[in-house]
N, C-alpha and C. Protein backbone atom coordinates (compact mmCIF):
# COMPACT_ATOMS: atom_id res chain seq x y z
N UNK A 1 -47.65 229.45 63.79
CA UNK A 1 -48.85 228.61 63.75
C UNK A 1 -49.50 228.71 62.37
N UNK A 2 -50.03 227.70 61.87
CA UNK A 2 -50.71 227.50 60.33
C UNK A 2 -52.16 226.92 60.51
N UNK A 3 -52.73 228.31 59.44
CA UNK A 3 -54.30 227.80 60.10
C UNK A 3 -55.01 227.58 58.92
N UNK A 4 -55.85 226.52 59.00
CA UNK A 4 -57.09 226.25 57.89
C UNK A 4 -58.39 227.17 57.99
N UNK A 5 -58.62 228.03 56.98
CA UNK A 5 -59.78 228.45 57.16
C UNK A 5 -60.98 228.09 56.41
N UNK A 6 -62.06 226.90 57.12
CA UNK A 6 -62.58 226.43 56.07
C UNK A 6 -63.80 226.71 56.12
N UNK A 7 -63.93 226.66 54.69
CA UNK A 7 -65.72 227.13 54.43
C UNK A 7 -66.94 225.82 54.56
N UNK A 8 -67.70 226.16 55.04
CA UNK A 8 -69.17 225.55 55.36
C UNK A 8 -70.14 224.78 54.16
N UNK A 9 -71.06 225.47 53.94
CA UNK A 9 -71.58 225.31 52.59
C UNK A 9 -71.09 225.10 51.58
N UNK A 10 -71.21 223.92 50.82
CA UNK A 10 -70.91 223.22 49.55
C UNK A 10 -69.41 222.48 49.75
N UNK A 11 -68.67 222.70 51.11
CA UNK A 11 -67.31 222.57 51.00
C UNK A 11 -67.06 221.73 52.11
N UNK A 12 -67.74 221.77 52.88
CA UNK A 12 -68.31 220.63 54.14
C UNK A 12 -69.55 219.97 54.33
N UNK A 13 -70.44 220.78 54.03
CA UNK A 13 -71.99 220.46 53.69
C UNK A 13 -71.74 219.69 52.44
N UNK A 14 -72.14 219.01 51.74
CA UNK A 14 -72.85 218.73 50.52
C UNK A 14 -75.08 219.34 50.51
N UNK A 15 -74.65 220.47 50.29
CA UNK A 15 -75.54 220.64 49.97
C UNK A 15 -76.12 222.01 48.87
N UNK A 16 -75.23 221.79 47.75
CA UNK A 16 -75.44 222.59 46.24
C UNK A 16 -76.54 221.90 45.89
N UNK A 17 -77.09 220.69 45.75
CA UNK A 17 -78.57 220.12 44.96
C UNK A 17 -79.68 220.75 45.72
N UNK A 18 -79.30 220.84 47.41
CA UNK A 18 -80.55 221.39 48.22
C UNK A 18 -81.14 222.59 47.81
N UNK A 19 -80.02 223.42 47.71
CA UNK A 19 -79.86 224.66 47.08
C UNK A 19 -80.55 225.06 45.37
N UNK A 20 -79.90 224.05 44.84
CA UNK A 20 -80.51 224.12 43.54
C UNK A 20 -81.94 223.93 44.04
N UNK A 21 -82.30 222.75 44.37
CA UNK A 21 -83.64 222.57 44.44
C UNK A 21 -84.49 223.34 44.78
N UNK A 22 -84.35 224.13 45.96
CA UNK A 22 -85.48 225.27 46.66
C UNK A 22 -85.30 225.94 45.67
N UNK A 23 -84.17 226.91 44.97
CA UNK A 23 -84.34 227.72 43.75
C UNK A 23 -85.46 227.68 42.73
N UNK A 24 -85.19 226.01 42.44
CA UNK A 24 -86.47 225.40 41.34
C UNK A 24 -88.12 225.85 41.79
N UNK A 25 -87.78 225.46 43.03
CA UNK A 25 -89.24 225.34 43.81
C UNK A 25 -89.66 227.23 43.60
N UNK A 26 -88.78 227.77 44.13
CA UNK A 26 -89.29 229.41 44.02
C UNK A 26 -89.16 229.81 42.83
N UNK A 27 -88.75 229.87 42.17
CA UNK A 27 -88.90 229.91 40.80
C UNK A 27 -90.61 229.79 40.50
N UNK A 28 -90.78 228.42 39.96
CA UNK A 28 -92.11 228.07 39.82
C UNK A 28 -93.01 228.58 40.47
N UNK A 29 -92.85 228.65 41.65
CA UNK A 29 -94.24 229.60 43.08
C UNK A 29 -94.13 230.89 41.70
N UNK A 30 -93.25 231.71 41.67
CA UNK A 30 -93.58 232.92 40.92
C UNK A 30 -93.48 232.61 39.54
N UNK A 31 -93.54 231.61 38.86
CA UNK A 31 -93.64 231.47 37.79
C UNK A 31 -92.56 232.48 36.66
N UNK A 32 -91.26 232.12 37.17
CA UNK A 32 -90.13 232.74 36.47
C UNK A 32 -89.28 231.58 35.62
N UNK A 33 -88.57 232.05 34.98
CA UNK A 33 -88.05 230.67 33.80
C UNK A 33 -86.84 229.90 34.97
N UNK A 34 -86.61 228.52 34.69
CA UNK A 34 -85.88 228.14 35.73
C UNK A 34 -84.54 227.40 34.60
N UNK A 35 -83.80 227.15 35.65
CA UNK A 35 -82.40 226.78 35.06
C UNK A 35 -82.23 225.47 35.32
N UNK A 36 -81.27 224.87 34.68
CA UNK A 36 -80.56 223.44 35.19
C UNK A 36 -79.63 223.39 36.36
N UNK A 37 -79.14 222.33 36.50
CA UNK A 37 -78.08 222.40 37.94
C UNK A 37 -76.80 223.22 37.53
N UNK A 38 -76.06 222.67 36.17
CA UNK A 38 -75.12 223.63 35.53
C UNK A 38 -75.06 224.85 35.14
N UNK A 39 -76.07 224.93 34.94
CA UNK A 39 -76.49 226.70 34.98
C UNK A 39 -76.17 227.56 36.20
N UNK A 40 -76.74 227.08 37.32
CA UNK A 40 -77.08 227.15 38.66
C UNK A 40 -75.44 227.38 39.46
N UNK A 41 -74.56 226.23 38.99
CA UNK A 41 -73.42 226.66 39.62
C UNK A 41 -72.57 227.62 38.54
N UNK A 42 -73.09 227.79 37.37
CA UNK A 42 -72.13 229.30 36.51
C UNK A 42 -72.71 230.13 36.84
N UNK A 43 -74.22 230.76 37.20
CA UNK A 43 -74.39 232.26 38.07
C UNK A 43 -74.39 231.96 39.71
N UNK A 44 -73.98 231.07 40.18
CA UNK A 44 -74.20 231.40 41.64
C UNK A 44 -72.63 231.95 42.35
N UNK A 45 -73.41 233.16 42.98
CA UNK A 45 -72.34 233.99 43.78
C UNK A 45 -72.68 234.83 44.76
N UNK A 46 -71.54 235.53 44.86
CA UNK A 46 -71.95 236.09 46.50
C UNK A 46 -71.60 238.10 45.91
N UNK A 47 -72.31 238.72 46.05
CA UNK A 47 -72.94 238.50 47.84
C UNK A 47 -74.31 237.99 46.87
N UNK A 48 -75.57 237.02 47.64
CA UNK A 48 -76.30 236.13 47.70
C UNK A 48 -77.58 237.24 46.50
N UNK A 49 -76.78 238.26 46.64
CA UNK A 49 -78.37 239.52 46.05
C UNK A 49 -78.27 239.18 44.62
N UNK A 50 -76.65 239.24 44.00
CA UNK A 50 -76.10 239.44 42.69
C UNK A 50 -76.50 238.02 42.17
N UNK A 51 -76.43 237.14 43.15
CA UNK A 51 -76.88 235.86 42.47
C UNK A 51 -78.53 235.69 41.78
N UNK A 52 -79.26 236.14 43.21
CA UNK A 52 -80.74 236.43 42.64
C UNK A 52 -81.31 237.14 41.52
N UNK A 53 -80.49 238.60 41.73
CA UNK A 53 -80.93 239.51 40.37
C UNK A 53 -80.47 238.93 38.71
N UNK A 54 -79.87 237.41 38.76
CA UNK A 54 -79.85 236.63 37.24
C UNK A 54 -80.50 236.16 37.34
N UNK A 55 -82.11 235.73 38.36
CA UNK A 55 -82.83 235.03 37.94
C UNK A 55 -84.37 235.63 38.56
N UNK A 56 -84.26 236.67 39.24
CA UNK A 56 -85.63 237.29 39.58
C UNK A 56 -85.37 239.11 38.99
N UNK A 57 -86.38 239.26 38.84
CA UNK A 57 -86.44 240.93 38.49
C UNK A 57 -86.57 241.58 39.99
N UNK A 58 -85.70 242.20 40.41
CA UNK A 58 -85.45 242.60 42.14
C UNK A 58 -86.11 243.75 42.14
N UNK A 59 -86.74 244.32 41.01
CA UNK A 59 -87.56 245.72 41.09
C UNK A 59 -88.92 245.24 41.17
N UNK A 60 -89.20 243.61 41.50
CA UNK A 60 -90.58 242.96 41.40
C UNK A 60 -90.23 242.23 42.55
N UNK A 61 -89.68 241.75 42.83
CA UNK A 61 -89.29 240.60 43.88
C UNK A 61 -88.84 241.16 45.37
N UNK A 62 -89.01 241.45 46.01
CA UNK A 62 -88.24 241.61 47.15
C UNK A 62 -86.95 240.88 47.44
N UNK A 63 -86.07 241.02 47.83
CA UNK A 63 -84.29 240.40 47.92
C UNK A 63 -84.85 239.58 49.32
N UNK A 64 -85.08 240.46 50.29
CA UNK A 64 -85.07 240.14 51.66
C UNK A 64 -85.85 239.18 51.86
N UNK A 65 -87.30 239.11 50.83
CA UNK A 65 -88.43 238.55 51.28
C UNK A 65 -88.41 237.31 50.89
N UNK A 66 -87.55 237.06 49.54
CA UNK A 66 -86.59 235.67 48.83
C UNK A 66 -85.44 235.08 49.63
N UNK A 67 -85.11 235.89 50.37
CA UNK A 67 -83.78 235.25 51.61
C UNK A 67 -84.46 234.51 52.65
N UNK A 68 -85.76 235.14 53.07
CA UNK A 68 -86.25 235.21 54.76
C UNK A 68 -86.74 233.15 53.76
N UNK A 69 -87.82 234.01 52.68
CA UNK A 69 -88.23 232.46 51.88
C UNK A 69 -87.36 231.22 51.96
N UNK A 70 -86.38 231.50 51.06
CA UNK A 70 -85.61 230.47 51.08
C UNK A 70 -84.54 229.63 52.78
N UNK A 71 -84.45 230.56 53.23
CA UNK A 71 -84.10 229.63 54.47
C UNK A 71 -85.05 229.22 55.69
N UNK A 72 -86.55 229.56 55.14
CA UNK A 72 -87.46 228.78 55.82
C UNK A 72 -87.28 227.62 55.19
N UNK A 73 -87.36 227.44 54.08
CA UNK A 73 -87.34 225.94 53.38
C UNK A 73 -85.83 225.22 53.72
N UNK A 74 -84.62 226.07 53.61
CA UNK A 74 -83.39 225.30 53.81
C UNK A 74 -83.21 225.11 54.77
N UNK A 75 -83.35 225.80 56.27
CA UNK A 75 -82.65 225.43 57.32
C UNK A 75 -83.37 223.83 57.62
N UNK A 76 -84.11 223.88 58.25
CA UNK A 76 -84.96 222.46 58.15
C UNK A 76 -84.15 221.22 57.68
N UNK A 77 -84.09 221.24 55.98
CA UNK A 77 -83.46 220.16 55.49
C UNK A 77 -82.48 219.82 55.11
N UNK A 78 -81.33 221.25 55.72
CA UNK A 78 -80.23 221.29 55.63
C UNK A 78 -79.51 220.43 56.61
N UNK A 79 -80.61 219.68 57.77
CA UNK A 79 -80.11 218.76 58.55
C UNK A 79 -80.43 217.18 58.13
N UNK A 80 -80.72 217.88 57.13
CA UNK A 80 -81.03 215.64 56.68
C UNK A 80 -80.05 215.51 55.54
N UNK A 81 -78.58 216.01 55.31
CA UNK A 81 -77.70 215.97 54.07
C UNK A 81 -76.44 214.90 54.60
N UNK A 82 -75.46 215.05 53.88
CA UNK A 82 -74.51 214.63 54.35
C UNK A 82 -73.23 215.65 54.38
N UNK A 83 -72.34 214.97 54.83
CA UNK A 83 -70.86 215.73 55.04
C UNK A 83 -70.49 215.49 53.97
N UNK A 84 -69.61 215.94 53.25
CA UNK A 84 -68.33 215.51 51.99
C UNK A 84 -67.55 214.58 52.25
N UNK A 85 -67.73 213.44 51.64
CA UNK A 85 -66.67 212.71 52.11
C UNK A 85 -65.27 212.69 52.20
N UNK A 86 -64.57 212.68 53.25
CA UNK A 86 -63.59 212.79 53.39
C UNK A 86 -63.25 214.05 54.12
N UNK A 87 -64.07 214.71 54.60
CA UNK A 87 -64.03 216.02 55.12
C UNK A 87 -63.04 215.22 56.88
N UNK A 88 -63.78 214.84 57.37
CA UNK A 88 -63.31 214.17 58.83
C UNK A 88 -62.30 213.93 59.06
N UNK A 89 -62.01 212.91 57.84
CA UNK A 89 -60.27 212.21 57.90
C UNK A 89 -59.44 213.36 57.72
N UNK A 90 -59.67 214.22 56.50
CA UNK A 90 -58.74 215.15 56.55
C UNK A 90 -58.78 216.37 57.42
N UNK A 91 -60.05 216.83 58.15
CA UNK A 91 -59.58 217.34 59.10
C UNK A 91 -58.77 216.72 60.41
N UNK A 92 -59.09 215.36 60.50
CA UNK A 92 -58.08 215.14 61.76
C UNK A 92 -56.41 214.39 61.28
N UNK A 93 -56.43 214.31 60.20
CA UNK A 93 -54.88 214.29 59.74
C UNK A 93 -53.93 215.73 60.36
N UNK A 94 -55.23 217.06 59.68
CA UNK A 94 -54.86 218.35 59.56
C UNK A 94 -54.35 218.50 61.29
N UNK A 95 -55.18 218.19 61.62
CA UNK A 95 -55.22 218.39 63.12
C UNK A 95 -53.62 218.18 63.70
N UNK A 96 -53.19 216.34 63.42
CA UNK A 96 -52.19 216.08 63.80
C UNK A 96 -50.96 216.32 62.94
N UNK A 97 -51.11 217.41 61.96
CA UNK A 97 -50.26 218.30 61.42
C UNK A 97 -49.54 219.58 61.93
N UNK A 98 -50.73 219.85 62.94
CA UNK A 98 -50.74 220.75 64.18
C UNK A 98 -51.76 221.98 63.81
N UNK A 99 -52.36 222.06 62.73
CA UNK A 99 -52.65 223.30 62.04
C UNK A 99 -53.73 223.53 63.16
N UNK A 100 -54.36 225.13 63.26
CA UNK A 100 -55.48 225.63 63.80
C UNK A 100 -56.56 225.31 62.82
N UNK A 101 -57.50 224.86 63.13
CA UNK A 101 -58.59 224.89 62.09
C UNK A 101 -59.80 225.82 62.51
N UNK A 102 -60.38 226.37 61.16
CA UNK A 102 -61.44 228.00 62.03
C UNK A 102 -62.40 227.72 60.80
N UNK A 103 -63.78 228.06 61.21
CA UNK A 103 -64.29 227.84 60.54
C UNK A 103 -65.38 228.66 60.30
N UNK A 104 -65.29 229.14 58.70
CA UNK A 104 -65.82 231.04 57.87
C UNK A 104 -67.07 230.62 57.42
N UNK A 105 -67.62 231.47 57.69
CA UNK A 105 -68.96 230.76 56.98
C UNK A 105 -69.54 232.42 56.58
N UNK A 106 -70.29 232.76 55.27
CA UNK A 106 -71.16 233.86 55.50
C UNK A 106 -72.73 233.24 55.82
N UNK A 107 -73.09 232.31 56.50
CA UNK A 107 -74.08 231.77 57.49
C UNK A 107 -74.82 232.55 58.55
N UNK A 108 -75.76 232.97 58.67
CA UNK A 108 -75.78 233.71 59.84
C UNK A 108 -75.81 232.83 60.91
N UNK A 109 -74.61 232.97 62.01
CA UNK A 109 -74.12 232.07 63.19
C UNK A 109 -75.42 231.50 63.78
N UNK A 110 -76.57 231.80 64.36
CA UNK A 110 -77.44 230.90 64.68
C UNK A 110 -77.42 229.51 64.11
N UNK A 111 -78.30 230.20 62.76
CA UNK A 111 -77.71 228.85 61.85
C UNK A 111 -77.05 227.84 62.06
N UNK A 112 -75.90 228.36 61.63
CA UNK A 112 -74.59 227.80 61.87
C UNK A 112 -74.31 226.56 62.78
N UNK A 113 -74.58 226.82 63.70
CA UNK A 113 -74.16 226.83 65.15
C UNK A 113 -75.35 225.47 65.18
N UNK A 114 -76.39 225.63 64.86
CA UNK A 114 -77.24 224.65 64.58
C UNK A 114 -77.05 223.17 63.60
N UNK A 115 -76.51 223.72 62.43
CA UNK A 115 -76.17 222.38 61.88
C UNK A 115 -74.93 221.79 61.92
N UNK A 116 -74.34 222.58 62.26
CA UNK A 116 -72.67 222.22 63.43
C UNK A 116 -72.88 221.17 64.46
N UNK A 117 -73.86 221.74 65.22
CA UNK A 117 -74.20 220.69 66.39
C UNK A 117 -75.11 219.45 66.24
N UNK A 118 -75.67 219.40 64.89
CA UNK A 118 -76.54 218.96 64.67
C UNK A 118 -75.82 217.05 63.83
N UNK A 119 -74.62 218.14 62.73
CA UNK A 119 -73.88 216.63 62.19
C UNK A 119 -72.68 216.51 63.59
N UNK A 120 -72.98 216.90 65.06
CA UNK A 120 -71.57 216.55 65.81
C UNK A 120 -70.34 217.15 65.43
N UNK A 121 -70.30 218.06 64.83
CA UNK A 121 -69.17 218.69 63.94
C UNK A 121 -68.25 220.14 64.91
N UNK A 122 -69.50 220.75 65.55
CA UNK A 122 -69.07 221.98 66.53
C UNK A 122 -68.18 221.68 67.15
N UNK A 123 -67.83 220.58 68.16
CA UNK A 123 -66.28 221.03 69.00
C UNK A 123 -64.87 220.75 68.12
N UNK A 124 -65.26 220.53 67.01
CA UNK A 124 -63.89 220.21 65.91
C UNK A 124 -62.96 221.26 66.04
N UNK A 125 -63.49 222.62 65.55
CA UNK A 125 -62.79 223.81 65.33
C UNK A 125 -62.39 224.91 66.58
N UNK A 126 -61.46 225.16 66.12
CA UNK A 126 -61.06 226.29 67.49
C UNK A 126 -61.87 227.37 67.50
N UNK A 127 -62.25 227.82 66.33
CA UNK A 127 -63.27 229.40 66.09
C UNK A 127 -64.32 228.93 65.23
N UNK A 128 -65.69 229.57 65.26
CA UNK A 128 -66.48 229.04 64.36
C UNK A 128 -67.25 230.90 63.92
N UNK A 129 -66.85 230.99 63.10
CA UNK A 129 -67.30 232.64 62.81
C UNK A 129 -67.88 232.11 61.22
N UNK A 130 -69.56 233.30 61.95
CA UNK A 130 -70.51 233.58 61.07
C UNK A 130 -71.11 235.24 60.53
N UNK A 131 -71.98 235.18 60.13
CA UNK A 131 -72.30 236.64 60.29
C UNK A 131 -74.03 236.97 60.83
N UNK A 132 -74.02 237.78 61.20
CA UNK A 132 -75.06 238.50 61.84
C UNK A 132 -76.55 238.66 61.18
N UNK A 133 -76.69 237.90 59.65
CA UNK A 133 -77.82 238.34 59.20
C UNK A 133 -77.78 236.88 58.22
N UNK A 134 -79.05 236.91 57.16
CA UNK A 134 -79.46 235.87 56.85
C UNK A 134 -79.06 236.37 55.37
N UNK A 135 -78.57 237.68 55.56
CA UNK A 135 -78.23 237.96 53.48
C UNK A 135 -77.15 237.41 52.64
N UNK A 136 -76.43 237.26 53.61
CA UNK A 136 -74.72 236.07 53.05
C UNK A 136 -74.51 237.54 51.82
N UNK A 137 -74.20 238.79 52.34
CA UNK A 137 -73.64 239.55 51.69
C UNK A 137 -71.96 239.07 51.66
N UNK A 138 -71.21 239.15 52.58
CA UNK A 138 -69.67 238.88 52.10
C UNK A 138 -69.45 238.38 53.69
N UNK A 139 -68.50 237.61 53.77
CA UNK A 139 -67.87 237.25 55.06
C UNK A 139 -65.83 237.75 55.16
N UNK A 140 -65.62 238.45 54.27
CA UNK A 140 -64.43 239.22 54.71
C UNK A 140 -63.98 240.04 55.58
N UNK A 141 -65.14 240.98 56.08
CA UNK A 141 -64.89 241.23 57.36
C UNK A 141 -64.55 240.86 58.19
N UNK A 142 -65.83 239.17 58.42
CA UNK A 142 -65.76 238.54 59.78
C UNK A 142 -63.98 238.03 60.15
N UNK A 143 -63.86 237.58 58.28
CA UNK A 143 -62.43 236.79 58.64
C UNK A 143 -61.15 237.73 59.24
N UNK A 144 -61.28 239.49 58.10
CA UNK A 144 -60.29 240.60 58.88
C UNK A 144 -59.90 240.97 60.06
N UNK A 145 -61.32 240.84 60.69
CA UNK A 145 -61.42 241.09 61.96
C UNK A 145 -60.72 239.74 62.95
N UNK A 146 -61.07 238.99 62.42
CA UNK A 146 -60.67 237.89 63.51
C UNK A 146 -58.86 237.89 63.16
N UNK A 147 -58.54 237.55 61.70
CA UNK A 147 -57.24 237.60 61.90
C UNK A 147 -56.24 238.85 62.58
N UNK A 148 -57.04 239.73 62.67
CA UNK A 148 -56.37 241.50 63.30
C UNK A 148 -56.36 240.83 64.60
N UNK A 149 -57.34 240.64 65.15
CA UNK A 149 -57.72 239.71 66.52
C UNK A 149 -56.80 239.31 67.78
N UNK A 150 -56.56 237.98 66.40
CA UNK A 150 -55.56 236.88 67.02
C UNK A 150 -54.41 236.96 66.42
N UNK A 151 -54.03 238.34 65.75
CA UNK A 151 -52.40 238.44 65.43
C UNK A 151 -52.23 237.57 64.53
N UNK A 152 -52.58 237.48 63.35
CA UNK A 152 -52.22 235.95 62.81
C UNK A 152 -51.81 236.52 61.61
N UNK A 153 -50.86 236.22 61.39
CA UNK A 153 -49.96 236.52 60.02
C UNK A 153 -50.76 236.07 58.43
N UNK A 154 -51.26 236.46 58.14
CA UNK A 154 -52.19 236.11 57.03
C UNK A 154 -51.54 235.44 55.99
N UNK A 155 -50.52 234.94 55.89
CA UNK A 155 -49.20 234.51 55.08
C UNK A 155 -49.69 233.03 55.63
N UNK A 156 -49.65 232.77 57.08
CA UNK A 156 -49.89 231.67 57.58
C UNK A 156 -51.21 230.75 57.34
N UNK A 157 -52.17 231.19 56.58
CA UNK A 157 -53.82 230.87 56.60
C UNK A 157 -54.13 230.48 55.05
N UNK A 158 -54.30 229.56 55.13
CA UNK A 158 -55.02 228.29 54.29
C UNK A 158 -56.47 228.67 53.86
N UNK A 159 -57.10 228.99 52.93
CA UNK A 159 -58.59 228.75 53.16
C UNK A 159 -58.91 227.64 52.25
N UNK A 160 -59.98 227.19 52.66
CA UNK A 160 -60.83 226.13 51.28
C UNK A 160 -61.85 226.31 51.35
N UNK A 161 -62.32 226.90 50.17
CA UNK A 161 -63.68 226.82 49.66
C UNK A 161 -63.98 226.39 48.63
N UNK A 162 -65.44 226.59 48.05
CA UNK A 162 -66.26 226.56 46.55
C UNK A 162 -66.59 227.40 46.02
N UNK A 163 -66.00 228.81 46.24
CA UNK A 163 -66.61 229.74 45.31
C UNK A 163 -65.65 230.94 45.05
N UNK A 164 -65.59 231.33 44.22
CA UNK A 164 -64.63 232.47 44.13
C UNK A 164 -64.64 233.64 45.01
N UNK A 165 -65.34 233.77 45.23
CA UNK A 165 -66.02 235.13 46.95
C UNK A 165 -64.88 234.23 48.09
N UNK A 166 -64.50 232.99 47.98
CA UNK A 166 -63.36 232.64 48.43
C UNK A 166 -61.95 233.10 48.24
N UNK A 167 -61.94 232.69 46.84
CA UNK A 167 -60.75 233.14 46.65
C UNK A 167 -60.27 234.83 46.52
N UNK A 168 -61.13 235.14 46.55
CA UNK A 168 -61.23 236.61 46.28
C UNK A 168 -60.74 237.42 47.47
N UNK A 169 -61.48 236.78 49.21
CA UNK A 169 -61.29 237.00 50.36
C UNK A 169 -59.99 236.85 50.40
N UNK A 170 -59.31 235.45 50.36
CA UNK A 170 -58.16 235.08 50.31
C UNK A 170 -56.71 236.25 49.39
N UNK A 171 -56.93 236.23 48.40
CA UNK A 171 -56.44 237.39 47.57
C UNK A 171 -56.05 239.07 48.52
N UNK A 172 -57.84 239.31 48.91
CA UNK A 172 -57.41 240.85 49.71
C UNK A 172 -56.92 240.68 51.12
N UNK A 173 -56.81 239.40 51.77
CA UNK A 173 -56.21 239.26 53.06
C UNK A 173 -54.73 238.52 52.34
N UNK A 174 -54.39 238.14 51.84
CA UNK A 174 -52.85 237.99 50.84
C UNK A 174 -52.63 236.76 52.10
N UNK A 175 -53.79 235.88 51.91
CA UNK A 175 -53.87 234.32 52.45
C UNK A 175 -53.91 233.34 51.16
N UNK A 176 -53.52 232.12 51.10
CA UNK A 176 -53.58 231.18 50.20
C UNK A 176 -54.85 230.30 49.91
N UNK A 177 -55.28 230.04 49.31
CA UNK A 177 -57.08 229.83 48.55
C UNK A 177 -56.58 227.83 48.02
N UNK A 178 -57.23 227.27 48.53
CA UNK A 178 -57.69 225.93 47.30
C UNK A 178 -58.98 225.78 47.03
N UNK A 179 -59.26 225.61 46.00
CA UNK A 179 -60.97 225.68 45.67
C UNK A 179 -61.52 223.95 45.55
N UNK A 180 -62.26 223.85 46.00
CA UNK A 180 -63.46 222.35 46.29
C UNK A 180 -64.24 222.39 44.94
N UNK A 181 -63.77 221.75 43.75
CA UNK A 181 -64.97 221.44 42.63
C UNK A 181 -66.36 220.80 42.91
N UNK A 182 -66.69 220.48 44.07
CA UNK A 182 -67.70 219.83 43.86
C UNK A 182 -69.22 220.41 44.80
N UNK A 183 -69.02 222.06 44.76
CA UNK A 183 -69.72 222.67 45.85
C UNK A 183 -70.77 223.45 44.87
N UNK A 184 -70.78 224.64 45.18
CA UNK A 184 -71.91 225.49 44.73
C UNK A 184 -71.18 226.30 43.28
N UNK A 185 -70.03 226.13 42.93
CA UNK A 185 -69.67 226.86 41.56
C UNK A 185 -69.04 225.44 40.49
N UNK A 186 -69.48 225.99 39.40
CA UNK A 186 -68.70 225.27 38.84
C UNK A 186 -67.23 225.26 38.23
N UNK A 187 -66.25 224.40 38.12
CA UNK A 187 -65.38 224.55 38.13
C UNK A 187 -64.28 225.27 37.52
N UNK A 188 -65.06 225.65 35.87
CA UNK A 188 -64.71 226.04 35.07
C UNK A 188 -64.57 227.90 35.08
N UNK A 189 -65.19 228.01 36.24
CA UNK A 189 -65.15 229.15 36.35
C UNK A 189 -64.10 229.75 37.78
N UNK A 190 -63.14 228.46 37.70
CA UNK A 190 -61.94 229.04 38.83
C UNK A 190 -60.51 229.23 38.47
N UNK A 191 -60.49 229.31 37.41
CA UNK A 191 -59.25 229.89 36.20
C UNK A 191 -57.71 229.31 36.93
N UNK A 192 -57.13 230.20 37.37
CA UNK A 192 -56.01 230.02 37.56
C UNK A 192 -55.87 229.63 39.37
N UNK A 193 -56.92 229.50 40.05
CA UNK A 193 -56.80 229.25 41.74
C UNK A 193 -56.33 227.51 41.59
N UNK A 194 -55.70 227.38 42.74
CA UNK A 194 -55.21 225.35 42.92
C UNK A 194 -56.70 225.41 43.44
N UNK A 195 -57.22 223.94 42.81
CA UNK A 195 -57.99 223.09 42.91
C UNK A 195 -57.81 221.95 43.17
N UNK A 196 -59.24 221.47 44.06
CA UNK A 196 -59.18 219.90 44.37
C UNK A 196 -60.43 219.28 43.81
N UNK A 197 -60.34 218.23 43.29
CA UNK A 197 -61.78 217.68 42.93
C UNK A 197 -62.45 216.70 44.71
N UNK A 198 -61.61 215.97 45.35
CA UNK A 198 -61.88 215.31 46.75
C UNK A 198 -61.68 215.81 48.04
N UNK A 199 -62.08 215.98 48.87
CA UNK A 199 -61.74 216.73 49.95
C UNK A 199 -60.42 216.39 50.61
N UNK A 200 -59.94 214.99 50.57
CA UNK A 200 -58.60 214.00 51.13
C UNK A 200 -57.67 214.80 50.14
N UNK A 201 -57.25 215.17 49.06
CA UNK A 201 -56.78 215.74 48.17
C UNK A 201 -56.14 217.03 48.52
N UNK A 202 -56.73 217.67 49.86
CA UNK A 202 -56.18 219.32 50.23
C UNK A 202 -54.91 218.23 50.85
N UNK A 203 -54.16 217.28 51.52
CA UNK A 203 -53.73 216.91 52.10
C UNK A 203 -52.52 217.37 51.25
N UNK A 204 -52.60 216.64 50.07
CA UNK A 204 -51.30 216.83 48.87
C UNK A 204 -50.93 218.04 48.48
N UNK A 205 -52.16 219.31 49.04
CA UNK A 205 -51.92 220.67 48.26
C UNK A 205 -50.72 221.24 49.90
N UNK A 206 -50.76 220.92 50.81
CA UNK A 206 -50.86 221.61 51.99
C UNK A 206 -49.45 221.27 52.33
């Protein structure tokens, strides 16, 4: 069996500008220097702390109290975005390819589970694994665990994401990585991983 493991945010969501934007907005509340959108996708990374400490002083700022912040403002309007285009078609091509499709998110599953149901998207996937907190420290566990799980030959598993904390996962589970240019990193910073600039485009990698 051959499974897609696909990522959420920036890679199904379109929502890297939302993201940028609340940044802007907190920024300014504390009156810290702010960045452009290109800026924004060359330091953004995971886990979600390392991203903050390039743009807040974390010995002034609270981490937690900037997480709890920012997804009061995102969850909300994380339901008025759109999908990526082309996300649909190629998941149900994928589908009648036979593949399992599972879907990784470091989201904390409430969340999740919310704007899943929210774009009609939840009964798509066979698994929908999140994590337990709102810090989006790493989601490699969630994925270890599940593939130990369900026996699944990690040889067999596809992921797609937007960020190198992707490919990286992919790498220490010795699964295969395509990276989405048009999410939360920018591109230039995915060296030698296969890339897609369109979501219809994983079709040709696969």
């Amino acid at each position: 069996m051959k499974y897609i493991f696909w990522d959420f945010n920036g890679t199904i969501l379109d929502d890297a500008k939302l993201c940028y934007d609340i940044l802007i907005h907190m920024l300014q509340e504390e009156k810290r220097p702010t960045v452009t959108f290109d800026e924004y996708r060359m330091i953004f990374t995971f886990p979600i702390k390392d991203y903050y400490a390039q743009v807040y002083d974390l010995t002034k700022s609270d981490f937690k109290d900037l997480a709890h912040r920012f997804i009061a403002h995102y969850q909300p309007r994380s339901l008025k975005l759109e999908l990526h285009e082309g996300f649909l078609e190629t998941y149900h091509h994928l589908k009648t390819l036979g593949y399992k499709q599972v879907l990784l998110s470091a989201s904390q599953i409430k969340n999740l589970h919310e704007q899943l149901k929210h774009y009609q998207i939840d009964h798509l996937f066979d698994d929908i694994l999140g994590t337990d907190d709102i810090y989006a420290a790493t989601k490699f566990d969630v994925a270890k665990a599940y593939i130990k799980m369900h026996q699944i030959d990690s040889k067999d598993v596809t992921m797609v994401g937007d960020t190198l904390h992707d490919a990286e996962i992919a790498d220490a589970l010795g699964s295969r990585i395509i990276l989405f240019t048009g999410g939360h990193q920018h591109p230039s910073r995915f060296g030698k991983y296969e890339k897609i600039d369109q979501i219809q485009a994983l079709l040709g990698k696969i």
